[in-house]
Protein backbone atom coordinates (compact mmCIF):
# COMPACT_ATOMS: atom_id res chain seq x y z
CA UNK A 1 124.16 107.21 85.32
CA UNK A 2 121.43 109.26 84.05
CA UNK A 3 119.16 110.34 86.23
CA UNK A 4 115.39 112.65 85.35
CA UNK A 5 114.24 114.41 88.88
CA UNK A 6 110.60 115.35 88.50
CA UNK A 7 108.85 117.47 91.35
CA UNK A 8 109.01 117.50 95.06
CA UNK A 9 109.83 120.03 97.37
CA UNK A 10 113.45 121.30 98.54
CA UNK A 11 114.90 117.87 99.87
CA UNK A 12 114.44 116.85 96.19
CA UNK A 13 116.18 120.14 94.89
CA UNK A 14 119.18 118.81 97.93
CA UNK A 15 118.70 115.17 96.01
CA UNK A 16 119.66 116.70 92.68
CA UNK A 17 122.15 118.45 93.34
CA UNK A 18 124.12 115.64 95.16
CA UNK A 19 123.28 113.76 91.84
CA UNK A 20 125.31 115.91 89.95
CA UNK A 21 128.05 116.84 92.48
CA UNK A 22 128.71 112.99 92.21
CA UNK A 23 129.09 113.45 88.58
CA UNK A 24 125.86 111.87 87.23
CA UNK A 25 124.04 113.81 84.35
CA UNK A 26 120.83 114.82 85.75
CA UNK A 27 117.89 116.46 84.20
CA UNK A 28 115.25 118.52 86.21
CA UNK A 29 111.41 119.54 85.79
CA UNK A 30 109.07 120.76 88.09
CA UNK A 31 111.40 122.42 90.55
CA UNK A 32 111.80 125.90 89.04
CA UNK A 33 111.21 127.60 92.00
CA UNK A 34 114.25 125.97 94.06
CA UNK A 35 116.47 128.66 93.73
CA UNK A 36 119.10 126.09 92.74
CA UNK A 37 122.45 127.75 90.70
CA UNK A 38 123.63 124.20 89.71
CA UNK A 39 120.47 122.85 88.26
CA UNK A 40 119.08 123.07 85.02
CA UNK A 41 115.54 122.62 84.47
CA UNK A 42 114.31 121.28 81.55
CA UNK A 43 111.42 123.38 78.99
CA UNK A 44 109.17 120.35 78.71
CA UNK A 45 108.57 116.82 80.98
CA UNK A 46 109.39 114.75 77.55
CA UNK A 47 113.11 116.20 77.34
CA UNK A 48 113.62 115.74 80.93
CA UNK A 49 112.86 111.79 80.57
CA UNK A 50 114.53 111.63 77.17
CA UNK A 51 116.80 108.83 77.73
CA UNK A 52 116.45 108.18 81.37
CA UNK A 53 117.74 105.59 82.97
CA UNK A 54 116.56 106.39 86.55
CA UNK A 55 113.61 108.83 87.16
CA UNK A 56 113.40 109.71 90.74
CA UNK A 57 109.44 111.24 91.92
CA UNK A 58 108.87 113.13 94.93
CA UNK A 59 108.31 112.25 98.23
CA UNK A 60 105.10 111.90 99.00
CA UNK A 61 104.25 111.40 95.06
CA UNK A 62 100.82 112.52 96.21
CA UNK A 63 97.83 109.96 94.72
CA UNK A 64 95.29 111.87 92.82
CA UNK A 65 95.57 113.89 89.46
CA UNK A 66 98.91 116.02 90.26
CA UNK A 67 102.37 115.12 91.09
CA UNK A 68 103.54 116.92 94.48
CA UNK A 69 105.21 119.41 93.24
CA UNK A 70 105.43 122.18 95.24
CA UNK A 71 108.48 123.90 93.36
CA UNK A 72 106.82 123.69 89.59
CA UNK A 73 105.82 126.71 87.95
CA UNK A 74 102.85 124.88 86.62
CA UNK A 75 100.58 121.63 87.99
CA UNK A 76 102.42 118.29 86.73
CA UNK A 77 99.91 115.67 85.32
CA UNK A 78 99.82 112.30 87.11
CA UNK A 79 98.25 110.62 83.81
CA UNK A 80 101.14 112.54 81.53
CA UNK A 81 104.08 111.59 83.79
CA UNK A 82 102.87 108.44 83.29
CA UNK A 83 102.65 108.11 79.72
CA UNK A 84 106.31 110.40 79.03
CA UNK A 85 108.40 107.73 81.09
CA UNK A 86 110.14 105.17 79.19
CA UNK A 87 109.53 101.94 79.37
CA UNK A 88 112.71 101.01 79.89
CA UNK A 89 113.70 103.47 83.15
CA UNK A 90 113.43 102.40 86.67
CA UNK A 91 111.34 104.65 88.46
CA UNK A 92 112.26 105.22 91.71
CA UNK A 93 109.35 106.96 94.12
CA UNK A 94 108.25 108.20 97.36
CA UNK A 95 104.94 106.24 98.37
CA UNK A 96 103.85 105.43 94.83
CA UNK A 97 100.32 105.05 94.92
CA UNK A 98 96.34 105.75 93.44
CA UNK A 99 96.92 107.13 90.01
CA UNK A 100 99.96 106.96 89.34
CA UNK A 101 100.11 103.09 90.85
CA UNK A 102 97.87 102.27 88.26
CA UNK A 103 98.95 103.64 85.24
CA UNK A 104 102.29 102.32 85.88
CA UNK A 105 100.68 98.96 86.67
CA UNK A 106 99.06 99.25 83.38
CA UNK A 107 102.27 100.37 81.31
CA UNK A 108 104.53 97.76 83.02
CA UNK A 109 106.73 100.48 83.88
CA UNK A 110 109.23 99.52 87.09
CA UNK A 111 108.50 101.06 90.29
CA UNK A 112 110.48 101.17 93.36
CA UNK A 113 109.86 102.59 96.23
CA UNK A 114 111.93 104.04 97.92
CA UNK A 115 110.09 104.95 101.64
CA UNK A 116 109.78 101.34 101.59
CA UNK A 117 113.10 101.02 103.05
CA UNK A 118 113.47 101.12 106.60
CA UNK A 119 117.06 103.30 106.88
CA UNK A 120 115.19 105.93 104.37
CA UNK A 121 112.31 105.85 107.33
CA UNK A 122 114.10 106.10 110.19
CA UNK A 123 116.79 108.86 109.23
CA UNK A 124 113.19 110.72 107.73
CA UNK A 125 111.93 110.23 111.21
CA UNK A 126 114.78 111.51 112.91
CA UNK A 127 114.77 114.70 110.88
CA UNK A 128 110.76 114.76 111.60
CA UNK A 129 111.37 114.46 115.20
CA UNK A 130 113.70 117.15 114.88
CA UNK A 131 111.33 119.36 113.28
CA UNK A 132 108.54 119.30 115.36
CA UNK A 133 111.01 120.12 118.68
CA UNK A 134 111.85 123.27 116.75
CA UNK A 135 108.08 124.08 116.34
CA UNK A 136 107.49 123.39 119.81
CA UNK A 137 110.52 125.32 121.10
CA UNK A 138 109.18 128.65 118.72
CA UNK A 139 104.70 127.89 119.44
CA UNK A 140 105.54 127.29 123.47
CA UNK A 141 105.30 130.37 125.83
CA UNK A 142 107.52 128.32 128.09
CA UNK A 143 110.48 126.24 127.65
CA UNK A 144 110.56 122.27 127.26
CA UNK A 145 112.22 121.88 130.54
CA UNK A 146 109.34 120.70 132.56
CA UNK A 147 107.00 121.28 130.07
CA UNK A 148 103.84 118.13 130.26
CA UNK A 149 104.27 116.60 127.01
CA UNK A 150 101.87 113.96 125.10
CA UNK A 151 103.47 112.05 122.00
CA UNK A 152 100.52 110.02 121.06
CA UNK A 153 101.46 107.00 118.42
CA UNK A 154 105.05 105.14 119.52
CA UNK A 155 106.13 104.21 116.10
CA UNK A 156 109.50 105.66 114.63
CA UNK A 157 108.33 109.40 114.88
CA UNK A 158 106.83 108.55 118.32
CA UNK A 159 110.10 107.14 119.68
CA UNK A 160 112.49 109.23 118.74
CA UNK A 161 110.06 112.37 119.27
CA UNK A 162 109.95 110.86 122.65
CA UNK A 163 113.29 110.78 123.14
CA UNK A 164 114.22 113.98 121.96
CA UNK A 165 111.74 116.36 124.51
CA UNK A 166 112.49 113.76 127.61
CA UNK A 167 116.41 114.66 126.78
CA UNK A 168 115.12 118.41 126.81
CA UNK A 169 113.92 117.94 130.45
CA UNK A 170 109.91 117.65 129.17
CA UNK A 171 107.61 115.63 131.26
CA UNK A 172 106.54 112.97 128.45
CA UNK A 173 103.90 110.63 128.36
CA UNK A 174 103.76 108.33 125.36
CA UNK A 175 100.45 106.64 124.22
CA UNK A 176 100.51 103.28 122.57
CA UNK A 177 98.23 100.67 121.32
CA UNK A 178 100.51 97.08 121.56
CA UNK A 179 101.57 96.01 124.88
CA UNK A 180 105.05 95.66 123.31
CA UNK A 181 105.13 99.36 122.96
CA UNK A 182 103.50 99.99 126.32
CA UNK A 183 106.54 97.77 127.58
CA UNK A 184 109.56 99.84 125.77
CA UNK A 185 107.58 103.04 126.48
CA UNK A 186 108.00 101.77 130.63
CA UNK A 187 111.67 100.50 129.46
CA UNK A 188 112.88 103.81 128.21
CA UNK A 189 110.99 105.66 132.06
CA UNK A 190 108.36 107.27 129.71
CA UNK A 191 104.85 107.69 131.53
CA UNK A 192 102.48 105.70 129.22
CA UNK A 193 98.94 106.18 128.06
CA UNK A 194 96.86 103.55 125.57
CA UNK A 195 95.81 105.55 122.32
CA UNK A 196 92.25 104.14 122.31
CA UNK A 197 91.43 106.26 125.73
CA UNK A 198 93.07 109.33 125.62
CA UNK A 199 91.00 111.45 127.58
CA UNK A 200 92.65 111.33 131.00
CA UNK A 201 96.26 111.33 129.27
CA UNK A 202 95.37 114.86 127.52
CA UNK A 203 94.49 116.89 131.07
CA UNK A 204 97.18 119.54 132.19
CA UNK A 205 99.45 119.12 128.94
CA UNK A 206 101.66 121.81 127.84
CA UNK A 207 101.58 120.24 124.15
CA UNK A 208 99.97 117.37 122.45
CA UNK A 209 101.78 115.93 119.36
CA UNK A 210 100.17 113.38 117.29
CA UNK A 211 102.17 110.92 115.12
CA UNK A 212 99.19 108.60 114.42
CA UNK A 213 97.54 108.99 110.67
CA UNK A 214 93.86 107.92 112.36
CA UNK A 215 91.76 110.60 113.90
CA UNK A 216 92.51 109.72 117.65
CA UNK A 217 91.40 113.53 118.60
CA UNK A 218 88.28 114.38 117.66
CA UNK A 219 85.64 117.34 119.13
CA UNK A 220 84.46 115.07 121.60
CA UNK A 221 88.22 114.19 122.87
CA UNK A 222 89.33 118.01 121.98
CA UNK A 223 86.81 119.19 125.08
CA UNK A 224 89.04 117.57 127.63
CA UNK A 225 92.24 119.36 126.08
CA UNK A 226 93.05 122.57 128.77
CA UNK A 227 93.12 125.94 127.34
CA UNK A 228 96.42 126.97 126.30
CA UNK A 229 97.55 123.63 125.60
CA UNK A 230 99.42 123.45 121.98
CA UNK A 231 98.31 120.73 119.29
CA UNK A 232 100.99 119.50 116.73
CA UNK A 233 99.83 117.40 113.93
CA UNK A 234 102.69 115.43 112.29
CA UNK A 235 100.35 112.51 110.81
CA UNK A 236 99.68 112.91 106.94
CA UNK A 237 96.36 113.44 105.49
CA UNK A 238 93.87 113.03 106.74
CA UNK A 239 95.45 113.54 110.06
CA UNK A 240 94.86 112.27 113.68
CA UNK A 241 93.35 115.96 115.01
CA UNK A 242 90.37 117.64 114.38
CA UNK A 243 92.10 120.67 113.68
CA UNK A 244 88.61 122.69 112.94
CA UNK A 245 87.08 121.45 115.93
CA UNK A 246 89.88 122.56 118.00
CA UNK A 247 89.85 125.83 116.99
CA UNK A 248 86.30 126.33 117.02
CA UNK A 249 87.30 125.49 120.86
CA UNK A 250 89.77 127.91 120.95
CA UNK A 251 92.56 125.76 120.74
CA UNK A 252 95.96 126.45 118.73
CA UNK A 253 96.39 123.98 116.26
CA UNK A 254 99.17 123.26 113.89
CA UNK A 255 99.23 120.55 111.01
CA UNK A 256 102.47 120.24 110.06
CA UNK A 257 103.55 117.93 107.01
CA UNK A 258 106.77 116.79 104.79
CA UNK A 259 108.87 118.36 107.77
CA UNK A 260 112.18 117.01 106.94
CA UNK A 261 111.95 118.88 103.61
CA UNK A 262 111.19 122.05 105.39
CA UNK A 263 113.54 121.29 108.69
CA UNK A 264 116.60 119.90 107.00
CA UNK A 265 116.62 119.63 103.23
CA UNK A 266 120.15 118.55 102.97
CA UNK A 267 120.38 115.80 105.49
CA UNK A 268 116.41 114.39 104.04
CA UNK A 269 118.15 115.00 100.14
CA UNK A 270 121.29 112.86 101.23
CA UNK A 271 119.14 110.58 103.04
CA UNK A 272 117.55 110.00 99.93
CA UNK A 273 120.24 109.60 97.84
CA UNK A 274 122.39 107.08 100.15
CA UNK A 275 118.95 104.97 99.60
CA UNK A 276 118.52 105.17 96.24
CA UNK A 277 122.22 104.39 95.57
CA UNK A 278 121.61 101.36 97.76
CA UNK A 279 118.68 100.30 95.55
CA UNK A 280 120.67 100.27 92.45
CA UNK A 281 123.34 98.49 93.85
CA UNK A 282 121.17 95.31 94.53
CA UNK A 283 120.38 95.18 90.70
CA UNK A 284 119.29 91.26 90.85
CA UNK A 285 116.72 92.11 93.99
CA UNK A 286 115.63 94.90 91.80
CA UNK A 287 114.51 93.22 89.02
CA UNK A 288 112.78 90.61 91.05
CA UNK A 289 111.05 93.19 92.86
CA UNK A 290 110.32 95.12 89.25
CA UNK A 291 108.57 92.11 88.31
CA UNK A 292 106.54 91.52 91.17
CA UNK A 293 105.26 95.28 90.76
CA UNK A 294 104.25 94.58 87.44
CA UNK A 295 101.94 91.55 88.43
């Protein structure tokens, strides 16, 4: 198969590589700065789609003017992306959406998404969760055994995150909206807290970690936070902390994004690849859902 990898960060360098270990031909741009000695990156976006079959975009894609592309030497237009692919490739991308949703809507191009798929999500969480206990473990002046930890937001992150510090010996309360979650965080002997009122669950923590893409801590909540207390953002943009406001209050605050890429490139590359290799192997499901993209 012929596959064009365009942007992304280092799990997408991990991605292409794999690609071509498994003896696909594979043709790069956007990720000069990977450090990759197997990889060949093309002079210009038009000979890296030349003849594509599969062209596989970051994760996030990112939804404005620019393709995430962290590793490019240069800024990589949404709008010229768009018009370079050919018509007859399946794209397969991370979160496809704003710009480039539309001009592929427009083109008829075939888009797949690949973070739509639920064993992409949870391995990504897994390697988030991961992440964010090695941030804690390095910000912390004390270890995680018996440290008073909040994980606010009990989705995949939430759970396994959860998990992960209670296994550590980490006091952890878990905040939830559903009263299914409120039930599994009770089932699993978390201490529980409801999202919406989080100003009693925030006294005497050690950490608070948000996993909830809403702003759930704003000034106003931030004033009950006790000093020295640690504040991890994993949420994407816009985020679920105020993280101005807390450290206009003298709070350490940390937004950290894309952590599998960062944490463990390899495993989020593979992860990636398993997935799309998946995709492709349910050709007739992907045409029908090719079709419903293009409306």
């Amino acid at each position: 198969m012929e596959f064009s990898v365009i942007g992304g960060d280092m799990r997408t360098v991990r991605l292409a590589e794999l690609l071509k270990a498994d003896g696909h031909e594979v043709r790069c741009f956007g990720l000069e700065k990977g450090g990759s000695r197997v990889l060949t990156n093309e002079a210009s976006l038009g000979k890296a789609l030349r003849g594509a079959g599969y062209v596989i975009l970051p994760l996030p894609m990112g939804g404005g003017e620019e393709l995430n592309a962290p590793l490019s030497d240069a800024p990589i237009s949404v709008r010229e992306l768009a018009e370079a692919i050919p018509p007859e490739a399946t794209v397969l991308a991370g979160k496809p959406e704003g710009v480039f949703a539309e001009l592929a809507r427009a083109r008829g191009l075939c888009v797949r998404d690949y973070f739509a798929r639920e064993e992409l999500t949870v391995r990504n969480a897994a390697s988030t969760a991961e992440g964010a206990v090695e941030i804690l473990m390095r910000e912390l002046p004390v270890t995680l055994l018996g440290a008073r930890i909040l994980v606010i937001g009990f989705g995949r992150i939430g759970k396994l995150l959860s998990l992960r510090l209670r296994a550590l010996g980490a006091d952890v309360t878990a905040s939830a909206r559903k009263c299914a979650d409120m039930a599994w965080i009770e089932a699993l002997g978390l201490r529980g807290a409801d999202t919406r009122r989080l100003a009693d669950a925030v006294t005497g923590k050690t950490a608070v970690v948000n996993t909830v893409p809403a702003m759930v801590l704003d000034r106003e909540a931030l004033t009950g936070v006790p000093d020295g207390c640690f504040l991890l953002d994993l949420a994407s943009k816009p985020g679920g902390i105020d993280l101005e406001a807390a450290r206009e209050l003298g709070l350490r605050a940390v937004r950290a994004l894309a952590l599998p890429g960062k944490a463990a490139p390899e495993t989020a590359g593979a992860a990636i690849r398993d997935t799309l290799y998946q995709m492709i192997k349910e050709s007739d499901e992907n045409e029908l859902e090719c079709s419903q993209w293009k409306g």
